[in-house]
Protein backbone atom coordinates (compact mmCIF):
# COMPACT_ATOMS: atom_id res chain seq x y z
CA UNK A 1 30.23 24.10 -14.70
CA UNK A 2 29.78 20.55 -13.91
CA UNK A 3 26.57 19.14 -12.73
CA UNK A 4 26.61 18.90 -8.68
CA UNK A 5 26.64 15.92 -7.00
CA UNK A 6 23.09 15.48 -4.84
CA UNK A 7 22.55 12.91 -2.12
CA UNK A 8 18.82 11.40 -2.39
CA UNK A 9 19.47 11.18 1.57
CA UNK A 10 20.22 13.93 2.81
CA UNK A 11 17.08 15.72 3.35
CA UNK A 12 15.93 12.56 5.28
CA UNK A 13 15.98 12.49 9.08
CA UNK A 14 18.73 10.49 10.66
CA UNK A 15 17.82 7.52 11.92
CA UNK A 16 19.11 5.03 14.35
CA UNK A 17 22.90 3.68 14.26
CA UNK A 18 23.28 0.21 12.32
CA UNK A 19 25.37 -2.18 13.90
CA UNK A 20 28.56 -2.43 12.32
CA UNK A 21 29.73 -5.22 9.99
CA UNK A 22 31.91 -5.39 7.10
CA UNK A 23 29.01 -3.93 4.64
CA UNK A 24 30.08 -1.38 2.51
CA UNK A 25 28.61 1.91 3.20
CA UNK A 26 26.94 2.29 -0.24
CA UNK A 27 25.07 -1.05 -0.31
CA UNK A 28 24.34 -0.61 3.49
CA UNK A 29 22.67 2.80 2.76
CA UNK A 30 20.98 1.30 -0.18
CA UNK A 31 19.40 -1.55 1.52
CA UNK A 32 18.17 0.59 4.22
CA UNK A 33 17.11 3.17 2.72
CA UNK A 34 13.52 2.80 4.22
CA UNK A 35 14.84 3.18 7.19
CA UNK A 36 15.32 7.16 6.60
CA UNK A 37 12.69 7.49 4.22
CA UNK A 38 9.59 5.70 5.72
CA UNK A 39 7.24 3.67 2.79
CA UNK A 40 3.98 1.77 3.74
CA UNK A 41 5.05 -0.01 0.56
CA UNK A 42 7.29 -2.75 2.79
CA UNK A 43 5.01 -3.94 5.09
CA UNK A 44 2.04 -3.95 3.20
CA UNK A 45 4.35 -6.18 0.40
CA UNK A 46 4.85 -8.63 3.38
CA UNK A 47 1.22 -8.72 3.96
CA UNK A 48 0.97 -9.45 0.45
CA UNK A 49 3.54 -12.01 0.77
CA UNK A 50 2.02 -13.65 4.22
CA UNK A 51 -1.03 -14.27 2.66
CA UNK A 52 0.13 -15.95 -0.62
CA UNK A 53 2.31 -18.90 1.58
CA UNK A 54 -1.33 -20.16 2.40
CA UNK A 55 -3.35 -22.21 0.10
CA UNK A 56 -5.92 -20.56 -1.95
CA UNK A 57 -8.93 -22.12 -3.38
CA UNK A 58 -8.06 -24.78 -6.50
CA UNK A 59 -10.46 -22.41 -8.37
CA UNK A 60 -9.02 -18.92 -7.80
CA UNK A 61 -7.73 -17.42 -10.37
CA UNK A 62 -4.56 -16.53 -9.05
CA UNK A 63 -3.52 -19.42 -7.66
CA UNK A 64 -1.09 -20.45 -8.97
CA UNK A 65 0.83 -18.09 -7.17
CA UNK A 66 0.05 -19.33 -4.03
CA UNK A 67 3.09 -21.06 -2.50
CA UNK A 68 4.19 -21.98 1.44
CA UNK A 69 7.43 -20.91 0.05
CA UNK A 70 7.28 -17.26 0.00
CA UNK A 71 6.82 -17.02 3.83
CA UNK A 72 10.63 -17.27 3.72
CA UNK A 73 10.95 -14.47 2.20
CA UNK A 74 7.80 -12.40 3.65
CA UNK A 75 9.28 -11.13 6.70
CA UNK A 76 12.33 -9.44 4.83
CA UNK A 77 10.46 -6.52 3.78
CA UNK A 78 9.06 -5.29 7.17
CA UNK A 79 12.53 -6.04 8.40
CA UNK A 80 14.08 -3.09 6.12
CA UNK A 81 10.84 -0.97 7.14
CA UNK A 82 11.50 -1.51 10.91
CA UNK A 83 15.14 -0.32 10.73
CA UNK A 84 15.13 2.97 12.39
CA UNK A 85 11.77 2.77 13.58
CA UNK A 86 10.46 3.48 16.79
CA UNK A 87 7.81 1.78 18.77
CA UNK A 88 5.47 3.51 17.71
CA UNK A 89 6.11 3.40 14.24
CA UNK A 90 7.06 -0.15 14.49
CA UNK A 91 3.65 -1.05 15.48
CA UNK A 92 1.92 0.81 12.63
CA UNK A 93 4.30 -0.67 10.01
CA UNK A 94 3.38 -3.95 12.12
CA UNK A 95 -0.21 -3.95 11.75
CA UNK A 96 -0.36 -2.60 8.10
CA UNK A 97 1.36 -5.69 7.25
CA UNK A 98 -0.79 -7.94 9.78
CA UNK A 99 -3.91 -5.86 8.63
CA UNK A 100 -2.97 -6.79 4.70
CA UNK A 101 -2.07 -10.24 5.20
CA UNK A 102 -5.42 -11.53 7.43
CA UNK A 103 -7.62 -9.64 5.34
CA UNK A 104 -6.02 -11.25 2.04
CA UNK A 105 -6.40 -14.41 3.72
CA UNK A 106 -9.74 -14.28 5.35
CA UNK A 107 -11.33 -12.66 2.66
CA UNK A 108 -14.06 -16.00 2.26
CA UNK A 109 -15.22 -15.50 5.74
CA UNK A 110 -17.28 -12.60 4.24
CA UNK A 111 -18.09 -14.88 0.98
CA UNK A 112 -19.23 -17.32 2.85
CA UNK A 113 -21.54 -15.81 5.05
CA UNK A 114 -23.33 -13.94 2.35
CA UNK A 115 -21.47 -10.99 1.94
CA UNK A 116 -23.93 -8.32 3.26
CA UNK A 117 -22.55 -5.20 4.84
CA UNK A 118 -22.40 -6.20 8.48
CA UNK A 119 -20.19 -9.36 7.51
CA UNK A 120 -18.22 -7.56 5.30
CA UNK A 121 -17.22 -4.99 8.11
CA UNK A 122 -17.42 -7.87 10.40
CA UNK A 123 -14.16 -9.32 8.24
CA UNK A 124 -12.46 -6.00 8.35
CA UNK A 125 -12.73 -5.36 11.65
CA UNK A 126 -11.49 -8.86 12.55
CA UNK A 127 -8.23 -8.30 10.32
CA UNK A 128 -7.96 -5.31 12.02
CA UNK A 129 -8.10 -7.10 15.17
CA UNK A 130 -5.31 -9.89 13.77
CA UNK A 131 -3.46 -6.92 13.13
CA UNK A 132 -2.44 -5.77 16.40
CA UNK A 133 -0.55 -9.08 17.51
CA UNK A 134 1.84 -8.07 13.98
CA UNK A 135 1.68 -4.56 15.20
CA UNK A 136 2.78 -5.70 18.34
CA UNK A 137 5.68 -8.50 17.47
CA UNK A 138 7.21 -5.06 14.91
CA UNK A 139 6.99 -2.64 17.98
CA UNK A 140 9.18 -4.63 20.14
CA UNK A 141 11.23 -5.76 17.61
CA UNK A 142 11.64 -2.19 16.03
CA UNK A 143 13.01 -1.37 20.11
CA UNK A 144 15.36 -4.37 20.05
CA UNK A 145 16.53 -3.27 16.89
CA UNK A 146 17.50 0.76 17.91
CA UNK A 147 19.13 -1.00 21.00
CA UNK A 148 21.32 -3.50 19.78
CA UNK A 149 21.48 -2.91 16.20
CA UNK A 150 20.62 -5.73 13.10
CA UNK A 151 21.87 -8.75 15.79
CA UNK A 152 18.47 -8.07 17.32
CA UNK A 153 16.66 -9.54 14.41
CA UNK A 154 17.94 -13.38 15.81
CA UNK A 155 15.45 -12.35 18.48
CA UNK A 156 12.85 -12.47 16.15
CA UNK A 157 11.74 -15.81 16.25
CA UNK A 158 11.06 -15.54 19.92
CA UNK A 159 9.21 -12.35 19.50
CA UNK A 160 6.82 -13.51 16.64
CA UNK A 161 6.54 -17.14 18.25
CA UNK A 162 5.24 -14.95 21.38
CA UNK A 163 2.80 -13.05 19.76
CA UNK A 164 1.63 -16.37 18.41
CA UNK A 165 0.98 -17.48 21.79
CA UNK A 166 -0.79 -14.52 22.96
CA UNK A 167 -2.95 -14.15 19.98
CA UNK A 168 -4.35 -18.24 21.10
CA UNK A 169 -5.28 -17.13 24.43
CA UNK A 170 -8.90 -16.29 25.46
CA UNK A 171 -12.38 -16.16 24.08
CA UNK A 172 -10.95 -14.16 21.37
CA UNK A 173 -8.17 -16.87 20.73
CA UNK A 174 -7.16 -16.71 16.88
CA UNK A 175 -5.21 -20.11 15.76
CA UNK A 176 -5.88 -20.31 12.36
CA UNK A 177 -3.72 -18.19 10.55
CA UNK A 178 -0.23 -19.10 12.48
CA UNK A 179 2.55 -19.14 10.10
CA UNK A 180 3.79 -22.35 10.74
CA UNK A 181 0.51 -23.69 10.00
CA UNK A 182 1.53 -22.75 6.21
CA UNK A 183 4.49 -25.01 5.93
CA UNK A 184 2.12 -27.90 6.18
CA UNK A 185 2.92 -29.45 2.40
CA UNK A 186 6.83 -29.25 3.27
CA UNK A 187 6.33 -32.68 5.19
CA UNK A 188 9.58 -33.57 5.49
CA UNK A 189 10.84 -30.18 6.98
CA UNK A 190 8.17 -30.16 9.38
CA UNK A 191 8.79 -32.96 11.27
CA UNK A 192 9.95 -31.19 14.72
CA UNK A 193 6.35 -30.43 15.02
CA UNK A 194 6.05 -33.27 16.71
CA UNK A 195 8.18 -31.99 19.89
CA UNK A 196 7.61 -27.85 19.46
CA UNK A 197 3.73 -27.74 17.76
CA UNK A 198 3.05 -25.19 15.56
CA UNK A 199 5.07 -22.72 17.10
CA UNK A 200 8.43 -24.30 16.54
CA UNK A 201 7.31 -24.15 12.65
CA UNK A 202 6.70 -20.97 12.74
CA UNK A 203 9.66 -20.03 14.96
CA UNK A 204 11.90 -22.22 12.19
CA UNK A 205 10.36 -19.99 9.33
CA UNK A 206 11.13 -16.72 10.81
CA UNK A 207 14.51 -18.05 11.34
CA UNK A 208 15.03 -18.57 8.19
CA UNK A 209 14.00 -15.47 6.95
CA UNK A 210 16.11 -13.89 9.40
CA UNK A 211 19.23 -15.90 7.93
CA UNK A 212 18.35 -14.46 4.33
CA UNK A 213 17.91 -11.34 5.41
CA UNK A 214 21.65 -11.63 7.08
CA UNK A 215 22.68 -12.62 3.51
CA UNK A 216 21.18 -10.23 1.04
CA UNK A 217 22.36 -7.29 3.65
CA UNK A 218 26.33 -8.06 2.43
CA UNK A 219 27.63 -7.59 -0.81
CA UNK A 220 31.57 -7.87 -0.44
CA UNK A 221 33.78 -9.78 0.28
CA UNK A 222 32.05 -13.37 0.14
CA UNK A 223 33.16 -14.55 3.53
CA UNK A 224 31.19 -12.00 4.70
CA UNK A 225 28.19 -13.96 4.38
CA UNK A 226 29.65 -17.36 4.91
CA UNK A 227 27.87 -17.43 8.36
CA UNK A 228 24.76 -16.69 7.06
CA UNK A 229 25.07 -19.37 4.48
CA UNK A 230 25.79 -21.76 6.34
CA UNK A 231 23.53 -21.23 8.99
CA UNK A 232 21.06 -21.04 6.06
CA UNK A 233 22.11 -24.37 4.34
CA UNK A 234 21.83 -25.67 8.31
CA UNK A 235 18.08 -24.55 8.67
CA UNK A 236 16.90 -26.60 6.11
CA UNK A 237 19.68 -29.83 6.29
CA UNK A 238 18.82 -30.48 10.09
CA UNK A 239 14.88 -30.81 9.69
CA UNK A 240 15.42 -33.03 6.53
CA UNK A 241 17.68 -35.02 8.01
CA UNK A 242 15.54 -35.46 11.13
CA UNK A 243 12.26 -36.03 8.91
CA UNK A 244 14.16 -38.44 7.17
CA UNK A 245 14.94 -40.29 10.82
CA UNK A 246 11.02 -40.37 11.88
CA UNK A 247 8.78 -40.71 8.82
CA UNK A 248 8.76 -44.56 8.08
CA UNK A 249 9.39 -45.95 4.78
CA UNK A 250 6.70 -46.89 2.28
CA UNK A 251 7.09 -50.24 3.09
CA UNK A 252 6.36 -49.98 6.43
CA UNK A 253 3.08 -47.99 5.72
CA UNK A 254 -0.16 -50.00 6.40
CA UNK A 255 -1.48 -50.54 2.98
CA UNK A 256 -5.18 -48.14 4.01
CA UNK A 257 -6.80 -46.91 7.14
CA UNK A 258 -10.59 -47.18 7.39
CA UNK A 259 -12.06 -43.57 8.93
CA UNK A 260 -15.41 -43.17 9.88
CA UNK A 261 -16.72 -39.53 10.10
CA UNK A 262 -19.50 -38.56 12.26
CA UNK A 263 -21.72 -35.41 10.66
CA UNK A 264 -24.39 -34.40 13.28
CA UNK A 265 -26.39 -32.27 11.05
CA UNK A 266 -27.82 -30.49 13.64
CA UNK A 267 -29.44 -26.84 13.06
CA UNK A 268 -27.75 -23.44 14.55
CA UNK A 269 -30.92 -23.32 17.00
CA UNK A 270 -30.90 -27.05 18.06
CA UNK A 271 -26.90 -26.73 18.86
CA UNK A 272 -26.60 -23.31 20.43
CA UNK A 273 -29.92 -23.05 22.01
CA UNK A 274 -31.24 -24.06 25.20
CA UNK A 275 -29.78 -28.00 25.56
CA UNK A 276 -27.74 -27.71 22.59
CA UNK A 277 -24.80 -29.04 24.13
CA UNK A 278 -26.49 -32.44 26.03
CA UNK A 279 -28.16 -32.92 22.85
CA UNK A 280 -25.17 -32.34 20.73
CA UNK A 281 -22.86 -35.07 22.97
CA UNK A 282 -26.26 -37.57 22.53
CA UNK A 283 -25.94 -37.62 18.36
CA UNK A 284 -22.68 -37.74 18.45
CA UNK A 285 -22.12 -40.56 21.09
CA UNK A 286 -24.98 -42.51 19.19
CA UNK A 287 -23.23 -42.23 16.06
CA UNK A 288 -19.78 -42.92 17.46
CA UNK A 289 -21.14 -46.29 18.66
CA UNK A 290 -22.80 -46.88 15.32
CA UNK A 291 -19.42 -45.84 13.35
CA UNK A 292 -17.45 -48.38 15.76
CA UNK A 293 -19.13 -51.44 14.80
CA UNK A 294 -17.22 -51.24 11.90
CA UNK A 295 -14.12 -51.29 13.46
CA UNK A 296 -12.62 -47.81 12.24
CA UNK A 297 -9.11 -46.92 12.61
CA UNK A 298 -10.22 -43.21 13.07
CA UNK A 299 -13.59 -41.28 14.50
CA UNK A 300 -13.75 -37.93 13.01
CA UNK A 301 -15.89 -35.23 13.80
CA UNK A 302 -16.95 -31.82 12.74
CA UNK A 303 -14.86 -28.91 13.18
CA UNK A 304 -17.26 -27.52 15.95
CA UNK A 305 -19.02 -30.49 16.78
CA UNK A 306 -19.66 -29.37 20.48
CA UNK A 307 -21.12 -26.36 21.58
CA UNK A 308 -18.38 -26.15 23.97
CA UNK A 309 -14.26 -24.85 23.98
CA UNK A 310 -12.70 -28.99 24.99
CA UNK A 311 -9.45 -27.02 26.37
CA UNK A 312 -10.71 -24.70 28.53
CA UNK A 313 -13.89 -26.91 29.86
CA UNK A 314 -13.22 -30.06 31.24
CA UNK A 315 -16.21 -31.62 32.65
CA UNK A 316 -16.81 -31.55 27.95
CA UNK A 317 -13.30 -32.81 27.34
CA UNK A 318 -13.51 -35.85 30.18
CA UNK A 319 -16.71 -36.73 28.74
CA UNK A 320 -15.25 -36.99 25.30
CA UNK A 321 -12.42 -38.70 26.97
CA UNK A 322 -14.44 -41.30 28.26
CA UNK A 323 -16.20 -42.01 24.81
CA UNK A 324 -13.13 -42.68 23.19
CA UNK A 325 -11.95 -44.67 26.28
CA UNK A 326 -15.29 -46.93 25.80
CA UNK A 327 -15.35 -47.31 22.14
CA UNK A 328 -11.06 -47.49 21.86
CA UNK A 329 -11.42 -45.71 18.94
CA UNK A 330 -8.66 -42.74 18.14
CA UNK A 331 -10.74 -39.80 17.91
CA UNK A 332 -10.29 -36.26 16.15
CA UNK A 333 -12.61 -33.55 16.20
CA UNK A 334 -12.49 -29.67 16.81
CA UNK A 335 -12.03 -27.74 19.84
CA UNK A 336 -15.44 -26.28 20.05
């Protein structure tokens, strides 16, 4: 009697209808097979992947696997987890993924304060936090997806560009960690930041994983993914070519630019306390006026210099306007 045939699918529960191309239904039910049998193992392999496209210390013993390059690729996994998910299983695949990644990445924040327990659950509970803007960006996308099928990942940009945005607003605002932000050695494919900020990079990079994802999905025939290709080869031509427009030759380069940076040194108590933030804008303007006798190209100072958010306070950010103004010195500091 000859052995029977068994289908590793079938006791899985149907999930949503894929949108119909010319895939062939073997490699289409092998490439989303996640999709019917959920795995934690995607989305926690893009957090994985997230977190190694940002720099890691020179000294870490792993890093030399630490590349901007593989957020190209990061994406594609939770993209084959979300297929066939619903909201709310979108949003869990999400925030694994989110969860992974920030906590990977923001690991020193617990280092660096001394690692004692209430830090180190401090740094969990802030990945945690991160988290939910992933969860969020996979839960709509997972809806878009059971809607209009794998076309709904070209939304994707939008969607993760969006939660972005949110995830900046607010006392609780989060920049650091936007995905653009790790495409910053690629100089001359990064140029558009100019006219988009951040977002545009990051928008670009999702894009692009979107594109590979549209190629790996085919198998047969070739001019299947011809589209994909192209709009592939297109992603990375039009930046270069437009870097290539805007960054000025090396001949046009001014042979050295004299900084002068501005370090405070002021103590937790003396900047956060009672006064902290006249007495922080006193040192600082005193040594801004110092540092421009020199005739600097460039004031910098410390990340949080002031004891005060510059966007969302203006009486701080016209008095640091007027500095600059007076001493018509280019200035760069943080926002708080």
């Amino acid at each position: 009697m000859p052995p029977a045939v068994v289908d590793p699918f079938a006791s899985c529960p149907e999930s949503m209808p894929l949108a119909r191309s010319a895939v062939p239904p073997i490699a289409e039910r092998a490439l989303f097979a996640r999709d019917r049998c959920p795995s934690w193992g995607l989305p926690l392999l893009t957090g994985i992947l997230l977190a190694l496209a940002f720099p890691a210390h020179p000294g870490h013993p792993l890093a030399f696997l630490f590349n901007p390059a593989w957020a190209w690729v990061a994406l594609l996994p939770l993209f084959i987890a979300l297929s066939g998910a619903g909201f709310k299983q979108g949003f869990r695949r999400g925030w694994s993924a989110g969860f992974l990644f920030n906590l990977l990445a923001l690991y020193w924040v617990a280092y660096t304060q001394g690692g004692g327990p209430a830090v180190v659950a401090g740094t969990f509970l802030l990945a945690a936090y991160l988290g939910l803007y992933t969860g969020l960006f996979a839960a709509a996308q997972s809806l878009l997806l059971r809607r209009w099928g794998i076309g709904a990942l070209f939304l994707a940009p939008l969607l993760w560009t969006g939660q972005e945005y949110l995830l900046s607003l607010g006392e609780l605002g989060f920049t650091w960690m936007l995905l653009g932000h790790s495409q910053a050695p690629f100089t001359h494919l990064i140029q558009h930041a100019a006219s988009t900020g951040v977002y545009g990079i990051s928008a670009w990079v999702v894009l692009v994983d979107v594109l590979l994802f549209a190629l790996i999905r085919v198998s047969t025939p070739l001019r299947s993914r011809l589209p994909a290709l192209g709009g592939l080869l297109l992603a990375f031509l039009l930046p270069y070519l437009h870097a290539t427009s805007v960054i000025p030759s090396a001949d046009a380069l001014r042979p050295e630019i004299r900084v002068a940076l501005v370090q405070p040194n002021l103590k937790m108590e003396e900047k956060w306390g009672a006064g902290g933030l006249e007495r922080s804008f006193a040192i600082l303007e005193e040594l801004s006026q110092q540092a421009a006798e020199q005739r600097p190209d460039l004031l910098v100072w410390p990340e949080t210099a002031l004891p005060c958010y510059l966007r969302i306070r203006p009486h701080c950010r016209e008095r640091v306007a007027q500095l600059v103004d007076a001493l018509q010195v280019p200035l760069l500091t943080g926002a708080s």
